[in-house]
Protein backbone atom coordinates (compact mmCIF):
# COMPACT_ATOMS: atom_id res chain seq x y z
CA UNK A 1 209.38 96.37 71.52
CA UNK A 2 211.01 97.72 74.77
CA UNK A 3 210.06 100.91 75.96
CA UNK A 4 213.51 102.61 74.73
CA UNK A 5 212.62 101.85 71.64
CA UNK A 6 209.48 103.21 71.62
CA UNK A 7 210.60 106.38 72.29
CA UNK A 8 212.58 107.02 69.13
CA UNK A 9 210.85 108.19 66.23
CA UNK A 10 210.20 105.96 63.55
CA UNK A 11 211.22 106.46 60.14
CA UNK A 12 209.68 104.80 57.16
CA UNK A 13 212.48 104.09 54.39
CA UNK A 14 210.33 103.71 51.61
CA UNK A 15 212.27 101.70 48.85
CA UNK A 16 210.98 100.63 45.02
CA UNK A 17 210.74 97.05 45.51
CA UNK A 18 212.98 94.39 46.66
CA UNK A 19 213.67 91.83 43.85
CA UNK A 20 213.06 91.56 39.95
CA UNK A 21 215.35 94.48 38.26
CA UNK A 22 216.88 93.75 35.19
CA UNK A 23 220.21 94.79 36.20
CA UNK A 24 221.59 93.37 39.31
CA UNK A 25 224.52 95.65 39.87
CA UNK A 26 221.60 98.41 39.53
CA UNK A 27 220.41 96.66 42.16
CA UNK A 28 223.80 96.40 44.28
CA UNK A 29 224.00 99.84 44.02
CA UNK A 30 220.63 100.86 45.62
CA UNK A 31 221.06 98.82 48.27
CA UNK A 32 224.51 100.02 48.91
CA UNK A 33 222.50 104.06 48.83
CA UNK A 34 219.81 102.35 50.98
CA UNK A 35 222.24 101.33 53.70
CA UNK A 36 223.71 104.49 53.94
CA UNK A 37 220.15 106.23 54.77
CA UNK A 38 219.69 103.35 57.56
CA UNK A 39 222.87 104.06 59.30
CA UNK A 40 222.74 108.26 59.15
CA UNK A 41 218.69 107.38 60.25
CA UNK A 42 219.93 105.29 63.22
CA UNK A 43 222.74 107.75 64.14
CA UNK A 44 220.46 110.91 64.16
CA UNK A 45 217.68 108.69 66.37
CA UNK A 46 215.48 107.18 64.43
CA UNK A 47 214.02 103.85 64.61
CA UNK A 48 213.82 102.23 60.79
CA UNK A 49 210.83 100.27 58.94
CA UNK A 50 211.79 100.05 55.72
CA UNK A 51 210.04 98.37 53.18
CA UNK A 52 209.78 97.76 49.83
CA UNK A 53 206.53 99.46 48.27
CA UNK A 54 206.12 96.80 45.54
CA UNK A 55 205.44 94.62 48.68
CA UNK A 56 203.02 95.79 50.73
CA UNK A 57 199.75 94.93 50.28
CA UNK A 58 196.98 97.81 49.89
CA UNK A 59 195.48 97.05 53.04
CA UNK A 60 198.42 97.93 54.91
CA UNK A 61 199.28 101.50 53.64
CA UNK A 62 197.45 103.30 55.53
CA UNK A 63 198.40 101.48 59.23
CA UNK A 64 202.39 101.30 57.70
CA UNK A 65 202.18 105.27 58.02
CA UNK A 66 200.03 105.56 61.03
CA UNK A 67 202.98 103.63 62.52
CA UNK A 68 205.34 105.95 61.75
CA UNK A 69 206.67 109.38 62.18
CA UNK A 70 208.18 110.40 59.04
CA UNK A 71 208.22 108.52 55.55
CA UNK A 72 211.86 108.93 52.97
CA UNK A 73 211.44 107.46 49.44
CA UNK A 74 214.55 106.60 48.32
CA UNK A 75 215.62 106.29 43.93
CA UNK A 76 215.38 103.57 41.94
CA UNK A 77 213.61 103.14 38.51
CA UNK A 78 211.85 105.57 36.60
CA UNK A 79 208.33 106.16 37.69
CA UNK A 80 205.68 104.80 35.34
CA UNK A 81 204.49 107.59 32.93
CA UNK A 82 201.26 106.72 32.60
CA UNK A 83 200.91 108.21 36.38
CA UNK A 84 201.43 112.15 35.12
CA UNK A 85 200.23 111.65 31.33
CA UNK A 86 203.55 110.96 29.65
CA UNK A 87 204.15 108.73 26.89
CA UNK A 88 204.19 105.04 27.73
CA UNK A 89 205.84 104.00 24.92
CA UNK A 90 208.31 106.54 24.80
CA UNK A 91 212.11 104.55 24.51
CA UNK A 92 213.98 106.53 26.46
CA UNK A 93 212.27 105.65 29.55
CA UNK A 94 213.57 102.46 31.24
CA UNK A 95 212.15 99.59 33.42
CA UNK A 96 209.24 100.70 35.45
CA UNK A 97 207.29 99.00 38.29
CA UNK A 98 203.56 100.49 38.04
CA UNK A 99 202.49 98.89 41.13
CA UNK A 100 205.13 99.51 43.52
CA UNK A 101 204.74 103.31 42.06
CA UNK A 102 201.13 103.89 42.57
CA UNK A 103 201.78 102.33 46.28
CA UNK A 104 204.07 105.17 46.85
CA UNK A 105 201.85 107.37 45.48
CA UNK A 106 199.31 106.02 48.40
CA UNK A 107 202.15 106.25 50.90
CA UNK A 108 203.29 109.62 50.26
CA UNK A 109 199.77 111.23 49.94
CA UNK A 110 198.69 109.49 53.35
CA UNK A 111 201.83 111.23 55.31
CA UNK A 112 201.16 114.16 53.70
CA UNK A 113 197.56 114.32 54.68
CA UNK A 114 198.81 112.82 57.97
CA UNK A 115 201.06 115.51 59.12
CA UNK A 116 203.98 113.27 58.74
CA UNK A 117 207.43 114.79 57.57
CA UNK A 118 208.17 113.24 54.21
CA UNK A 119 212.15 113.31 52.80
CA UNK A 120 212.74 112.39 48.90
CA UNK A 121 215.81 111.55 47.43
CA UNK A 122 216.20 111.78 43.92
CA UNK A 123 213.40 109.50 41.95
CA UNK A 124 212.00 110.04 45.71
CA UNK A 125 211.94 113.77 44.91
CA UNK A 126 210.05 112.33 41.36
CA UNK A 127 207.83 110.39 42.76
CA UNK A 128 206.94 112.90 45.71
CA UNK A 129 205.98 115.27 42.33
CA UNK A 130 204.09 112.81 40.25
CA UNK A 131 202.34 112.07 43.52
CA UNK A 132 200.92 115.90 44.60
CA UNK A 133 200.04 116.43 40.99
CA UNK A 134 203.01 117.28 39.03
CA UNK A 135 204.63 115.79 36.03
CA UNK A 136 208.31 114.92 34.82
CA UNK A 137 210.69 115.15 32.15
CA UNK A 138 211.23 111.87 30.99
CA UNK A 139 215.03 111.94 29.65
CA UNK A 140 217.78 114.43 30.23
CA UNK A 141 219.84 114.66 27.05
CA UNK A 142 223.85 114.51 28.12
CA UNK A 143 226.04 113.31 30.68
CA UNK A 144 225.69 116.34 33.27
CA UNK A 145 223.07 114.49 35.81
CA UNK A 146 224.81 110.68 35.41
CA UNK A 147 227.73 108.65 33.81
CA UNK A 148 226.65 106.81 31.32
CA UNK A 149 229.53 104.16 31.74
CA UNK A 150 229.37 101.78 34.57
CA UNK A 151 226.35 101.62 37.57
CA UNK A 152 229.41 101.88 40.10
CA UNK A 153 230.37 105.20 38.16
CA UNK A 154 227.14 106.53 37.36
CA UNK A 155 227.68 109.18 40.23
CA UNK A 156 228.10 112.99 38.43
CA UNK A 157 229.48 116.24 40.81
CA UNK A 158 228.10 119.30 40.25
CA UNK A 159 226.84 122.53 41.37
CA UNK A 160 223.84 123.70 42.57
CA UNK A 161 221.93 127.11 43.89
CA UNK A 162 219.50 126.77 46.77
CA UNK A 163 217.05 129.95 47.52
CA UNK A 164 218.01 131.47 50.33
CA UNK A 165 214.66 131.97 51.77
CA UNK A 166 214.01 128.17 52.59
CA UNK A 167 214.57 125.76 55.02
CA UNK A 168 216.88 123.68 53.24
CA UNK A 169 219.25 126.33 53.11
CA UNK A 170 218.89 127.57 56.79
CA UNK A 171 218.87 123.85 57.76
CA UNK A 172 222.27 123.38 55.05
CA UNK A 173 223.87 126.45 55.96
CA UNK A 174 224.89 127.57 52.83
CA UNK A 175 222.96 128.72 49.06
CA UNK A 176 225.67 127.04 47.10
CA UNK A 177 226.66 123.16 47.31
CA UNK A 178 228.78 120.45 45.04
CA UNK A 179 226.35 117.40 45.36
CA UNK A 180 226.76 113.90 43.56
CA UNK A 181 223.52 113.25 41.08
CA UNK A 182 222.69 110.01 38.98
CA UNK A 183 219.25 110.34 37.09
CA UNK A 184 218.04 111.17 33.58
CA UNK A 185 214.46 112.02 34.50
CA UNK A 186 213.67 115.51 36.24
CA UNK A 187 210.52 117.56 37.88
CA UNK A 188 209.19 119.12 35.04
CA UNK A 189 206.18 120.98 36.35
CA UNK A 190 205.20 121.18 39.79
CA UNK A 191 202.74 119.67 41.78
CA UNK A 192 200.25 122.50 43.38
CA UNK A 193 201.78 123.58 46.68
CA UNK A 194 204.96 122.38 46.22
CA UNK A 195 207.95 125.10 45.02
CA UNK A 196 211.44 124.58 43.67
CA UNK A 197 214.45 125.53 46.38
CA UNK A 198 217.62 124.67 44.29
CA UNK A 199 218.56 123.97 40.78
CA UNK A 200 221.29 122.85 38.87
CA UNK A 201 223.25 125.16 36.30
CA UNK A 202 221.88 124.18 33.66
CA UNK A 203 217.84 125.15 35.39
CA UNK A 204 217.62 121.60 36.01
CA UNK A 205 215.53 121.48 39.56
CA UNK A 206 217.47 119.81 41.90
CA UNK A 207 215.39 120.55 45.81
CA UNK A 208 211.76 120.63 46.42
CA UNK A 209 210.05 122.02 49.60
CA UNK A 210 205.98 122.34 50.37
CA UNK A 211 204.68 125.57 50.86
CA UNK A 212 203.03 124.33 54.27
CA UNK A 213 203.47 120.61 54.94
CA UNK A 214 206.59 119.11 56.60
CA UNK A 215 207.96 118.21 52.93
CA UNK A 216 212.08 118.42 51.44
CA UNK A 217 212.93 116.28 48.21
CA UNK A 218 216.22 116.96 46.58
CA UNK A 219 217.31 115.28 43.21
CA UNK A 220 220.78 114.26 44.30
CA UNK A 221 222.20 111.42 46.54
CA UNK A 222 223.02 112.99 49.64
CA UNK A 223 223.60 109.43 50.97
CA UNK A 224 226.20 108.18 48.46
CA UNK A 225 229.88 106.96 50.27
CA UNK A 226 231.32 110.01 48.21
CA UNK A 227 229.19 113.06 49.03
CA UNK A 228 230.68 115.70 50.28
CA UNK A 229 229.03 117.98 53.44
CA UNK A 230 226.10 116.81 55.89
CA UNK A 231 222.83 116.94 53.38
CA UNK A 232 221.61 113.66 54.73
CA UNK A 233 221.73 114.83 58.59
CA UNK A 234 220.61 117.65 58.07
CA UNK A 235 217.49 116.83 56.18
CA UNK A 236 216.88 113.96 58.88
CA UNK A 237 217.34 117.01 61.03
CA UNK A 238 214.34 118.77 59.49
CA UNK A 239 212.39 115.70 60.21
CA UNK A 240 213.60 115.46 63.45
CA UNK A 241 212.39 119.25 63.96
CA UNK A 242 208.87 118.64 62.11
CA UNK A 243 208.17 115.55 64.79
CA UNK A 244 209.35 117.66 67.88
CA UNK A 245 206.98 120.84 67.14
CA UNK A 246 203.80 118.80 66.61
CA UNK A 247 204.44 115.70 68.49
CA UNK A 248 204.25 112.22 67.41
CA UNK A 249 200.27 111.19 66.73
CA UNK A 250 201.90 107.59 66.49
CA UNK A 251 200.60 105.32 69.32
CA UNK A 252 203.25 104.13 71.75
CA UNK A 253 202.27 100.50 70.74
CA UNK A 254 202.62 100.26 67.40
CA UNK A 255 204.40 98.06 65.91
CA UNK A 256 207.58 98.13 63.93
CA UNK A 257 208.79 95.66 61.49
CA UNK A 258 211.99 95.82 58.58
């Protein structure tokens, strides 16, 4: 790695895993919300690792977040119930991939303990619950969260109320947004130290923020094509911020790999 490079801060795009869904357009799609994290991540100056958590080994956790400066865990599947005592057998819940979740669960625990700022986007935001102790709700009854029709329209606008007392809404600039959502599972109760910053209408809790770690999850898809405002900057932003007040623990030499 040149020295240029070393001098960006890295950013670990944490995905699901990288083969073996049952629906490949499902699969299209998160790749196609995947790539648009990489590019806003390499415009706002980051360097990106991202990997696939069903594919890392365990002996590499801990050095893949020593090696890097901030962690984002993107969506994907649901996260395995048996990880915050819900019902395994419950119907409602679809495909699951135990081990790639209880690797993020390593991952996200290790940046928090590590200082490292941590971003979730929507299962992200699930998973970054499930992992500090907290528990979800395993199906959202309706069509107000995602479009049951086609993956490629499963996108759903709505409205949302941030608390204007956290950093999400300084960072957003604004305590009222239209954002674009696709899930059916949502944070039901709340990991210790962790408190709710936005909801939906309908209570539904839509933003996440620590109460002292470097730590903002929101349920929605900042990083879809049709998004409206700057959500994805400006949580990269927050990152950003995080890694310039405490500096970067990472060693100059580590290395980076995709």
């Amino acid at each position: 790695m040149n020295d240029s490079a070393r001098e960006r801060p890295v950013l670990l795009v944490l995905d699901v895993v990288d083969g073996g869904r049952d629906d490949p357009a499902y699969e299209d799609k998160l790749n196609e919300l995947t790539a648009g994290v990489l590019r806003a991540a390499a415009d706002s100056g980051f360097l990106v690792d991202r990997v696939a958590a069903g594919s890392l080994p365990a002996g590499d956790r801990a050095d893949r977040v020593t090696s890097a400066d901030a962690l984002i865990v993107m969506g994907g599947e649901d996260v395995d119930p048996a990880l915050y005592g819900g019902d395994v057998d419950d119907p409602r819940v679809g495909q699951t991939f135990p081990a790639a979740d209880r690797a993020q669960v390593d991952l996200i625990r290790a940046a928090v303990a590590a200082g490292r700022p941590v971003v979730g986007i929507c299962r992200g935001m699930q998973i970054v619950n499930v992992a500090l102790g907290g528990t979800l709700v395993p199906h959202l009854e309706g069509d107000a969260h995602v479009n049951p029709g086609s993956v490629a329209d499963c996108m759903v606008d709505h409205d949302i109320t941030v608390e204007p007392d956290s950093a999400m809404a300084r960072v957003f600039g604004a305590t009222q947004l239209t954002v674009r959502s696709a899930h059916h599972q949502a944070v039901d109760r709340l990991g210790p130290e962790l408190r709710v910053t936005a909801r939906a209408e309908d209570g539904t809790i839509e933003a996440l923020e620590h109460v002292s770690a470097p730590l903002w999850c929101v349920q929605w898809h900042p990083e879809d094509v049709g998004a409206q405002g700057t959500v994805l900057t400006d949580l990269l932003t927050l990152a950003h911020d995080a890694i310039d007040r405490t500096g970067s623990p990472r060693p100059q030499g580590a290395s980076v790999s995709g």
